[in-house]
Protein backbone atom coordinates (compact mmCIF):
# COMPACT_ATOMS: atom_id res chain seq x y z
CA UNK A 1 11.13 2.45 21.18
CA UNK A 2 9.80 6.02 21.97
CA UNK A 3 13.09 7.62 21.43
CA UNK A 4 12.12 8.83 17.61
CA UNK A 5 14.52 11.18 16.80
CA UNK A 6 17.60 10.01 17.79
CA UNK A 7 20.39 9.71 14.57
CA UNK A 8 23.83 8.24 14.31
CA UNK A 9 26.40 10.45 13.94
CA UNK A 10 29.53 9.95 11.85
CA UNK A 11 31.73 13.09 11.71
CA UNK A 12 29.56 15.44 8.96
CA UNK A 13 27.25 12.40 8.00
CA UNK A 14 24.27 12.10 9.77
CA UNK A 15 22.45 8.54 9.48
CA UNK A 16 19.11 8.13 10.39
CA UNK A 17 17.87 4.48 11.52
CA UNK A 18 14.43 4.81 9.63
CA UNK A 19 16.68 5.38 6.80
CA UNK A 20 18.90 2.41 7.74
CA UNK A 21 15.64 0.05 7.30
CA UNK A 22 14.79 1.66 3.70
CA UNK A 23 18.10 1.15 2.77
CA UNK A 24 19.13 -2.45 3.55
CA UNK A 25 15.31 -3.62 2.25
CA UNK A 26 16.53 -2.04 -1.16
CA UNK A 27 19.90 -3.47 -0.74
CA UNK A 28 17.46 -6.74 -0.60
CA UNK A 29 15.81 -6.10 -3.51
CA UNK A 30 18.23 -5.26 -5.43
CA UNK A 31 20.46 -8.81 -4.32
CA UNK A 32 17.12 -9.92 -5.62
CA UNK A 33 17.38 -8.90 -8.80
CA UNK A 34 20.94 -9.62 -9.42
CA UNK A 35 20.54 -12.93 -8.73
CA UNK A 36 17.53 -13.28 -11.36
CA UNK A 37 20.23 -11.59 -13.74
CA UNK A 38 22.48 -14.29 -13.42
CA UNK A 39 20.28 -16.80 -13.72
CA UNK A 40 19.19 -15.33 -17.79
CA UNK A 41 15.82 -13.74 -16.19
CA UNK A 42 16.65 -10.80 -17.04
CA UNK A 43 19.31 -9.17 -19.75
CA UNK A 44 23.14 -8.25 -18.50
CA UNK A 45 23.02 -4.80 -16.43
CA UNK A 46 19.38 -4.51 -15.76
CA UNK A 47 20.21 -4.63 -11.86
CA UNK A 48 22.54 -2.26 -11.98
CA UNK A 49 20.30 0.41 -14.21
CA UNK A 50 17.53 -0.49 -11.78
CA UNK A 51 19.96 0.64 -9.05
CA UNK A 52 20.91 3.53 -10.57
CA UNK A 53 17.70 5.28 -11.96
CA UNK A 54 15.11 3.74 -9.16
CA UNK A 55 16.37 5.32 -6.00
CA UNK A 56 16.72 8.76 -7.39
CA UNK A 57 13.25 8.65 -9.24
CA UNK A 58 11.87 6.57 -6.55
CA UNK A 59 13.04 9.77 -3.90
CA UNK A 60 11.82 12.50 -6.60
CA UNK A 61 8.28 10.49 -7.02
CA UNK A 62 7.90 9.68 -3.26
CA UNK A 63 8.66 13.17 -2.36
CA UNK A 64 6.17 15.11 -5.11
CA UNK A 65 3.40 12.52 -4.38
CA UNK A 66 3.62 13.80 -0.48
CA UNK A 67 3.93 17.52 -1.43
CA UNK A 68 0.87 17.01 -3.79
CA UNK A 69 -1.56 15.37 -1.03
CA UNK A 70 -0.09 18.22 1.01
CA UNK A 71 -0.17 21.00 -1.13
CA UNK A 72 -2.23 23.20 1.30
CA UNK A 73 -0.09 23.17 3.71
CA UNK A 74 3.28 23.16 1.66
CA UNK A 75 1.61 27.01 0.22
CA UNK A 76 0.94 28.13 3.68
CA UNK A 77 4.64 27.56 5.11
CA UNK A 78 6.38 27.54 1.92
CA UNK A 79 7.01 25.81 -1.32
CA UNK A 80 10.95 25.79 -0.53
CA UNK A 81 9.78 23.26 2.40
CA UNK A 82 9.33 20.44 -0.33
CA UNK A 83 13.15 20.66 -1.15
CA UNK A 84 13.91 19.60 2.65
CA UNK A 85 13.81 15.53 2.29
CA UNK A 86 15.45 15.47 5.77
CA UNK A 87 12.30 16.19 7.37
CA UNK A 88 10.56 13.39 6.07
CA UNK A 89 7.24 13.28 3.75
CA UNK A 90 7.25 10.36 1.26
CA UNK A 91 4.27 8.95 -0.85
CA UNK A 92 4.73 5.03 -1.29
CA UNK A 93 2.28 5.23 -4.36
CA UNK A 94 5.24 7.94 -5.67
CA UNK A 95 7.57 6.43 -5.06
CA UNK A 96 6.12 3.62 -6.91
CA UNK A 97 5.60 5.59 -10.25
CA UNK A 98 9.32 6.65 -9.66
CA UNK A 99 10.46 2.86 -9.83
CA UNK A 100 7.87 2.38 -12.46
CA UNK A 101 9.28 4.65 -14.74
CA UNK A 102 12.79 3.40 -14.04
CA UNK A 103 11.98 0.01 -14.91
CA UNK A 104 10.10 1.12 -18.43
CA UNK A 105 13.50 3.84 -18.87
CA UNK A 106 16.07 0.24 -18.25
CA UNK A 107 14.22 -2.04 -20.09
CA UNK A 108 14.69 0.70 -22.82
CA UNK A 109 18.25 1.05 -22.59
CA UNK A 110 18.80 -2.93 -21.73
CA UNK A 111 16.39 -3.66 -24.96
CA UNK A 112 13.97 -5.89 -23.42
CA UNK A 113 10.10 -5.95 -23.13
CA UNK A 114 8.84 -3.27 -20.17
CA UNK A 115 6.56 -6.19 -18.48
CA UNK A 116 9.55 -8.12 -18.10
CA UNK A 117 11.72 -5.57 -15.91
CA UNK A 118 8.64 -4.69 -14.00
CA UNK A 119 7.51 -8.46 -13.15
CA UNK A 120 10.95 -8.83 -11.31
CA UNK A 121 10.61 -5.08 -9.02
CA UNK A 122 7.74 -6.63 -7.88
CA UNK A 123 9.29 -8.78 -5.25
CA UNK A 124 11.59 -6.05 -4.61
CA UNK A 125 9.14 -3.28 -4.05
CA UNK A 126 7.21 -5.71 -1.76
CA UNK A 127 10.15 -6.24 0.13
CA UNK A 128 11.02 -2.94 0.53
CA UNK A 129 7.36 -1.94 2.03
CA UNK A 130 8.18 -4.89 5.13
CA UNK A 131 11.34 -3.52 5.83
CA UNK A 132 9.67 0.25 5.83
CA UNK A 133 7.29 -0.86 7.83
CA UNK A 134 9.27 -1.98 10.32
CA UNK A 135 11.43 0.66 10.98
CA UNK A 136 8.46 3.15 11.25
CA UNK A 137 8.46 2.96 14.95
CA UNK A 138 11.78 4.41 14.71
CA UNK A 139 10.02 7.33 13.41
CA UNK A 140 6.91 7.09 15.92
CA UNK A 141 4.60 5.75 13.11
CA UNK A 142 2.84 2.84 12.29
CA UNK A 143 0.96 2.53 15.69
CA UNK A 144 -2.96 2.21 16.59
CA UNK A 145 -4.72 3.02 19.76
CA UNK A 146 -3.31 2.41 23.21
CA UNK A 147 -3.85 -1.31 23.82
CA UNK A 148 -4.93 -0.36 27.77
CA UNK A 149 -7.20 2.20 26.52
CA UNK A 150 -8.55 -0.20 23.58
CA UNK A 151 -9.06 -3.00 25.85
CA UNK A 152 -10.37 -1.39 28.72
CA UNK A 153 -14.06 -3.63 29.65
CA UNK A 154 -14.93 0.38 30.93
CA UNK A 155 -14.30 2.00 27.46
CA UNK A 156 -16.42 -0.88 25.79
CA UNK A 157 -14.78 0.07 22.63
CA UNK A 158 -13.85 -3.91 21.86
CA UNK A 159 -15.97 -6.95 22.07
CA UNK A 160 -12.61 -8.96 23.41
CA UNK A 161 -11.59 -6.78 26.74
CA UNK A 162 -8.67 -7.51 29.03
CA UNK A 163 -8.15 -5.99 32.26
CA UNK A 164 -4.45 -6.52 32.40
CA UNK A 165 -2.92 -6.34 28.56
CA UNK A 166 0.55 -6.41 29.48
CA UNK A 167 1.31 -9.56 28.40
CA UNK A 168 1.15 -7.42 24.67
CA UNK A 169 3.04 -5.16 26.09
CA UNK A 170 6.50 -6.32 24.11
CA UNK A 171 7.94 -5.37 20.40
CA UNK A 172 7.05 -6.22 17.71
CA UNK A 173 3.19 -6.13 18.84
CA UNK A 174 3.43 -3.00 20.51
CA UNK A 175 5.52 -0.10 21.04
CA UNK A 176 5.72 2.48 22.89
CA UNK A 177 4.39 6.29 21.99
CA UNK A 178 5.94 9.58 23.22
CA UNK A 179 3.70 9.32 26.52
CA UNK A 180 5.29 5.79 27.25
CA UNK A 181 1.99 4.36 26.31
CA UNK A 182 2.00 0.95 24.73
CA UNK A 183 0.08 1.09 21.41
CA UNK A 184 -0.77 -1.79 19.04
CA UNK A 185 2.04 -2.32 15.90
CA UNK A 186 0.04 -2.06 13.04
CA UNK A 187 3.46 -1.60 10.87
CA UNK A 188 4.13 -5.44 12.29
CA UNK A 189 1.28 -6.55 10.84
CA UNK A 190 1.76 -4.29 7.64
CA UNK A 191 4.98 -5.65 7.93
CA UNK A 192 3.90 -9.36 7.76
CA UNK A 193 1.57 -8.51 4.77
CA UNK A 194 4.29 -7.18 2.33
CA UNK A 195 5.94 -10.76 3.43
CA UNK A 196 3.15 -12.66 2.58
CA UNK A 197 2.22 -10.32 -0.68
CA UNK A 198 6.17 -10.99 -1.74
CA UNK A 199 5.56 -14.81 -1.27
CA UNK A 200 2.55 -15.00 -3.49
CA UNK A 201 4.54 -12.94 -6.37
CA UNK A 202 7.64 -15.69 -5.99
CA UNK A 203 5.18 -18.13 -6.04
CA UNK A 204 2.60 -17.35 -9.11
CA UNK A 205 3.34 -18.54 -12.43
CA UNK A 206 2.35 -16.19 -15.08
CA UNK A 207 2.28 -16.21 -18.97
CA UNK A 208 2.76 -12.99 -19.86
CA UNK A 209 5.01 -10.32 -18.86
CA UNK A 210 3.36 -7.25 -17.20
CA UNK A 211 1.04 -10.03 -15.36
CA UNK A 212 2.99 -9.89 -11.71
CA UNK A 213 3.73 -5.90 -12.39
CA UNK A 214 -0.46 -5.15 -12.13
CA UNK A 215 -0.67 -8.24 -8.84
CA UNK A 216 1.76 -6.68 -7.00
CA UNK A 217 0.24 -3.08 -6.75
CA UNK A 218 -3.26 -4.89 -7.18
CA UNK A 219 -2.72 -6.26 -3.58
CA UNK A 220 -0.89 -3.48 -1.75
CA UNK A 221 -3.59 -1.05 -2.71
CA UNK A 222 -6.27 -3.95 -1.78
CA UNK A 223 -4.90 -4.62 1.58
CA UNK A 224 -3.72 -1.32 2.80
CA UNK A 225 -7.60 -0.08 2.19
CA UNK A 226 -8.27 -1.72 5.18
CA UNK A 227 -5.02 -1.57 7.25
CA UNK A 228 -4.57 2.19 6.94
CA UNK A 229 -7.69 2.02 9.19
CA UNK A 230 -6.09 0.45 11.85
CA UNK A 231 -3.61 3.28 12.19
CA UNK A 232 -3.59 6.31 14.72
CA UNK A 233 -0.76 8.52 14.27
CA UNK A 234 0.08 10.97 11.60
CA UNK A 235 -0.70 9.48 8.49
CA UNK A 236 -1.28 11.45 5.72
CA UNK A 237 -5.30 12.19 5.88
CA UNK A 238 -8.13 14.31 3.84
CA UNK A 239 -8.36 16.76 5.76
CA UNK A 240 -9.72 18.92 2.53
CA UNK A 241 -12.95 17.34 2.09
CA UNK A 242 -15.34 18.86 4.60
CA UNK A 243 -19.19 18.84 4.78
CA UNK A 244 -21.81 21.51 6.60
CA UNK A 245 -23.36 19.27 9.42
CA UNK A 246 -24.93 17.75 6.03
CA UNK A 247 -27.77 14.53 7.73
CA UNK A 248 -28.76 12.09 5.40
CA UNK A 249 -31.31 9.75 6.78
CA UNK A 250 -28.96 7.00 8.56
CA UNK A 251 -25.86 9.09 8.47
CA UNK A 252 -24.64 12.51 9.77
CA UNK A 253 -21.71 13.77 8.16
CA UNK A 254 -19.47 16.87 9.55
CA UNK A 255 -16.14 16.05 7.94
CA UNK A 256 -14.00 13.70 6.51
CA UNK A 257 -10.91 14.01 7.74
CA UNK A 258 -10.27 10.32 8.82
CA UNK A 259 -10.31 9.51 5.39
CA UNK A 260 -6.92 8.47 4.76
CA UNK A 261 -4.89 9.47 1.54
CA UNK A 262 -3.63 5.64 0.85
CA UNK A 263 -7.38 4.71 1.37
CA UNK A 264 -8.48 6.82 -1.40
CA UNK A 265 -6.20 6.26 -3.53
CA UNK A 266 -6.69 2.32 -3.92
CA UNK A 267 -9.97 2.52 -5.29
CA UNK A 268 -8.77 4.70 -8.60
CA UNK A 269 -5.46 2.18 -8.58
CA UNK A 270 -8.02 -1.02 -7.91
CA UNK A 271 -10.11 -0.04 -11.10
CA UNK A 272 -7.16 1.31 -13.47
CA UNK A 273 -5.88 -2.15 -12.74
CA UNK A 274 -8.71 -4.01 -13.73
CA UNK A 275 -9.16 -1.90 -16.81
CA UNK A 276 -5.68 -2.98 -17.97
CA UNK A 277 -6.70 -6.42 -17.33
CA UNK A 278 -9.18 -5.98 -19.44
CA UNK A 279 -8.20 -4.59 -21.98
CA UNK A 280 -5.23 -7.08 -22.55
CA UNK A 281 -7.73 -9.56 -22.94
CA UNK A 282 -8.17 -10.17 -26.87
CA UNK A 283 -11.74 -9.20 -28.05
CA UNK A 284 -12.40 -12.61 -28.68
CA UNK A 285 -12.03 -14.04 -25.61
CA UNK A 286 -13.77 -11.31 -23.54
CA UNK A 287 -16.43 -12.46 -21.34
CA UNK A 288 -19.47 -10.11 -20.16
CA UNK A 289 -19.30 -10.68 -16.29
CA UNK A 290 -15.28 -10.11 -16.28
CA UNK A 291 -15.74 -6.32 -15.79
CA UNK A 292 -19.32 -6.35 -13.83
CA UNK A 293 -17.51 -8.87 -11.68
CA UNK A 294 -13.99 -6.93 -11.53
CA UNK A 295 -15.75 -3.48 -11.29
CA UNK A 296 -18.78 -4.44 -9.09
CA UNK A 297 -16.61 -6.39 -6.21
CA UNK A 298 -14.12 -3.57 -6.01
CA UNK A 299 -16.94 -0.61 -5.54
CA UNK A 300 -19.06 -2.87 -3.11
CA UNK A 301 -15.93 -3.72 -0.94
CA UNK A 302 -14.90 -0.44 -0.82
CA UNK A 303 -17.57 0.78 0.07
CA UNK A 304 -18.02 -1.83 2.70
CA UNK A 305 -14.57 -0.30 3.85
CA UNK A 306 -15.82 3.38 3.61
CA UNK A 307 -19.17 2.24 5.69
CA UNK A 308 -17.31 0.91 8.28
CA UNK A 309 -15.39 3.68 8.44
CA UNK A 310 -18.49 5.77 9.25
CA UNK A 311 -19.10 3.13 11.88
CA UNK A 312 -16.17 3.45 13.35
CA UNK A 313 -16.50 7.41 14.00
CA UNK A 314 -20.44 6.66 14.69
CA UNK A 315 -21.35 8.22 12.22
CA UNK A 316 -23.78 5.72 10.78
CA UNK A 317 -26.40 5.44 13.36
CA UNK A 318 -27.61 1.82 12.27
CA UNK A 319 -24.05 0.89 12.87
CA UNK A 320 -23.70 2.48 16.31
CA UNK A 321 -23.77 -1.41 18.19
CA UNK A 322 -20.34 -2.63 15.90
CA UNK A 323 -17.39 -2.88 18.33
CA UNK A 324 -13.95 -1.67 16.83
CA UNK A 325 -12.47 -5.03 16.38
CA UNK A 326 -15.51 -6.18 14.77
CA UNK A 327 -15.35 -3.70 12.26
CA UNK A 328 -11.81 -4.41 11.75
CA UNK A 329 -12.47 -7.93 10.84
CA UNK A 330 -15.33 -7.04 8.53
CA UNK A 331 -12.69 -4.71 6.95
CA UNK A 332 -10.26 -7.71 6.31
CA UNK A 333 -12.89 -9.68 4.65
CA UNK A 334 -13.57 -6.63 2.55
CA UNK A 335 -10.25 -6.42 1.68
CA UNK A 336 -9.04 -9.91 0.99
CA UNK A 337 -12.52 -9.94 -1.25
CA UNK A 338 -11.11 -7.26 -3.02
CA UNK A 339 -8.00 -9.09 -3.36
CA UNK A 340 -8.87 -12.53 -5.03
CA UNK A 341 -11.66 -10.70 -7.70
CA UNK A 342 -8.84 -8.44 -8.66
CA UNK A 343 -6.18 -11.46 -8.67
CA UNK A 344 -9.05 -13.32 -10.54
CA UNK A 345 -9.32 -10.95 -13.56
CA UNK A 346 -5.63 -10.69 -13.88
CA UNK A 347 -5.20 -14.55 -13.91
CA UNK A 348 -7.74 -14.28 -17.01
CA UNK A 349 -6.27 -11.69 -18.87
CA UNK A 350 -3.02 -13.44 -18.08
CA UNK A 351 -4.09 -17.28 -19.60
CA UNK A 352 -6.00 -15.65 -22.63
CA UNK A 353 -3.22 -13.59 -24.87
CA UNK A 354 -3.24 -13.06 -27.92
CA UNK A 355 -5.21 -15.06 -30.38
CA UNK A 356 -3.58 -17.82 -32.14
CA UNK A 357 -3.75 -17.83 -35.80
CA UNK A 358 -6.60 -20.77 -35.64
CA UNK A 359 -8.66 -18.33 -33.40
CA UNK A 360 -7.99 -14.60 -35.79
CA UNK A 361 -10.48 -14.38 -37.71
CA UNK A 362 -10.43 -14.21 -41.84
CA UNK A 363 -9.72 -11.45 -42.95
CA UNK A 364 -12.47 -9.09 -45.08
C-alpha cells in the first residue's frame, strides 16, 4: 500500500485509483438518489440535475476552499498552480458548499422546496466521505503514527504498550508509509464513521425539510474535530498562526501549527448550525436554555478538544502525565458530546414548526 503514485494508463487517459474511490462512492450516491426519485421522494429529474451541476461545483468549491487555506503558499509558487487539479488539493467543507449550491440551483429548476433536495444529498455526501476515506492510502494519507513506534513500552507514549504489534500489522488497520513503516489507518476508522453517520441519516425521521441537511454536516464537523487529531501526514494545517515564546501560567505557547484546518473550521460550522436551529424555531416555542445549552456544550467541548491538543504537544504542563491514547479517548467523548447537544437542538427545532393557527396569536 506504499506505492502512492502509481496510475492506470489507458492510451491518452490517465486514471488515478484515489480518483477511482471518489468516483464509484458518487456513482453510489447518486444510485441513491435515483432510487428515492422513483419512489415520489423527490420530483422527476432531480438525480440527474444533481449529477450534472454537483460534480462540477463540487470540483470548483473543493478546489477554491484548498487554494484559500493555502493561499500563502499558492502566492509564493504561483496563482496558475490552483488551475492544476491533477496535483491534488481539495477542501471537503468546499466541496460541500459546491453540492450545496447545486442542490438549492435543482430544486430551483425541478420546482421543489430547497430542504427537500438537500435532506436526500445527505446520505450521499456521507457516503461519498467513506469511500474517500478509503482510498486515501492510495494517496499516502489518512495514516497516524507508526504503530511500533506508538506502542513501544520504551517510548511510553501509550498507556496500552505492545512489544510485538504485528498482529496490526494488516489493511485496513494499518498501512504502510513510504519508509515501509506500518502506521495506524485513521481513514478506516474515518471510514467507518461516515458509515455509521449515513446510517443515522437513513434512519431519523424528521418533520421538516432542511432538518437532515443541518445533521448531516452537524456530525461530520462534530466528529472530525476529534479524528483530524489522530492524523500524521499532510493534512492541511495552520501553519499561519504563530506566537513569540508567549507563557501563560500553565501553558507555553510557540506556535500553532498542529492546529488542523478541518479542526477549526467545525467550531464556526458547529455554531452557524445551531443558530439555524434556532432560529427556525417559532418565537413562541423558544426555550431559554436551547441556545446556552447548544452554544455552551459546543465551546466547552471544543475546547476540551483544543486542550488536549496542547496536551498532546506538552504544551500544557498540568497535562504533561496524559498518555496519547488517553487523550484520544477524552477527545471522542468530547466529540460525541458535541454530537448529541447539536443533534438535540435540531430535533427541537425540527418537532416545533410553525405555529398552528390555535397557537398565533390575535392579531393587534
Amino acid at each position: 500500500m506504499n506505492n502512492t503514485l502509481d496510475t492506470i494508463q489507458l492510451g491518452f487517459l490517465t486514471i488515478y485509483p484515489y480518483g477511482l474511490c471518489v468516483a464509484g462512492g458518487a456513482l453510489l450516491g447518486f444510485v441513491y438518489l435515483f432510487f428515492r426519485e422513483l419512489k415520489g421522494h423527490l420530483n422527476k429529474g432531480t438525480a440527474s440535475w444533481l449529477a450534472v451541476l454537483g460534480i462540477p461545483l463540487a470540483v470548483l468549491f473543493g478546489r477554491l476552499g484548498y487554494v484559500l487555506a493555502c493561499l500563502d503558499w499558492f502566492k509564493s509558487e504561483g496563482m496558475g498552480k490552483a488551475l492544476q487539479m491533477t496535483d491534488g488539493g481539495f477542501l471537503f467543507y468546499g466541496a460541500l458548499a459546491g453540492l450545496l449550491l447545486a442542490g438549492w440551483i435543482t430544486a430551483r429548476i425541478t420546482k421543489q422546496k430547497a430542504g427537500r433536495v438537500m435532506d436526500s444529498m445527505a446520505v450521499p455526501s456521507a457516503l461519498l466521505i467513506a469511500a474517500a476515506r478509503m482510498g486515501e492510502p492510495l494517496v499516502g494519507a489518512g495514516v497516524g503514527r507508526s504503530i511500533e513506534f506508538w506502542l513501544d513500552p520504551w517510548n511510553e507514549l501509550v498507556f496500552f504498550t505492545s512489544e510485538d504489534p504485528s498482529a496490526l500489522y494488516r489493511f485496513p488497520f494499518a498501512v504502510q508509509d513510504y519508509y515501509g513503516e506500518w502506521c495506524f489507518g485513521v481513514f478506516f476508522i474515518e471510514a467507518v464513521v461516515a458509515v455509521i453517520i449515513a446510517v443515522i441519516l437513513m434512519l431519523w425521521r424528521t418533520k421538516r425539510p432542511g432538518t437532515k441537511a443541518l445533521i448531516f454536516p452537524a456530525l461530520y464537523a462534530a466528529t472530525q474535530a476529534a479524528l483530524e487529531a489522530m492524523r500524521f501526514d499532510a493534512v492541511l494545517k495552520l501553519g499561519w498562526v504563530k506566537f513569540n515564546n508567549v507563557d501563560i501560567s500553565f501553558a507555553k505557547f510557540k506556535d500553532l501549527s498542529f492546529v488542523k484546518v478541518n479542526q477549526l473550521l467545525a467550531l464556526p460550522i458547529l455554531l452557524a448550525i445551531i443558530t439555524i436551529a434556532i432560529v427556525r424555531i417559532p418565537r413562541g416555542k423558544r426555550s431559554w436554555w436551547i441556545p446556552v445549552y447548544g452554544y455552551g456544550t459546543v465551546l466547552l467541548q471544543c475546547g476540551v478538544i483544543a486542550a488536549m491538543e496542547f496536551a498532546m504537544d506538552e504544551k500544557i504542563k498540568i497535562l504533561q502525565w496524559m498518555k496519547i491514547d488517553l487523550i484520544f479517548i477524552v477527545m471522542a467523548l468530547a466529540a460525541f458530546i458535541m454530537s448529541v447537544s447539536t443533534c438535540r437542538v435540531l430535533h427541537i427545532s425540527d418537532i416545533r414548526g410553525p405555529l398552528t393557527p390555535e397557537e398565533k396569536p390575535p392579531a393587534e
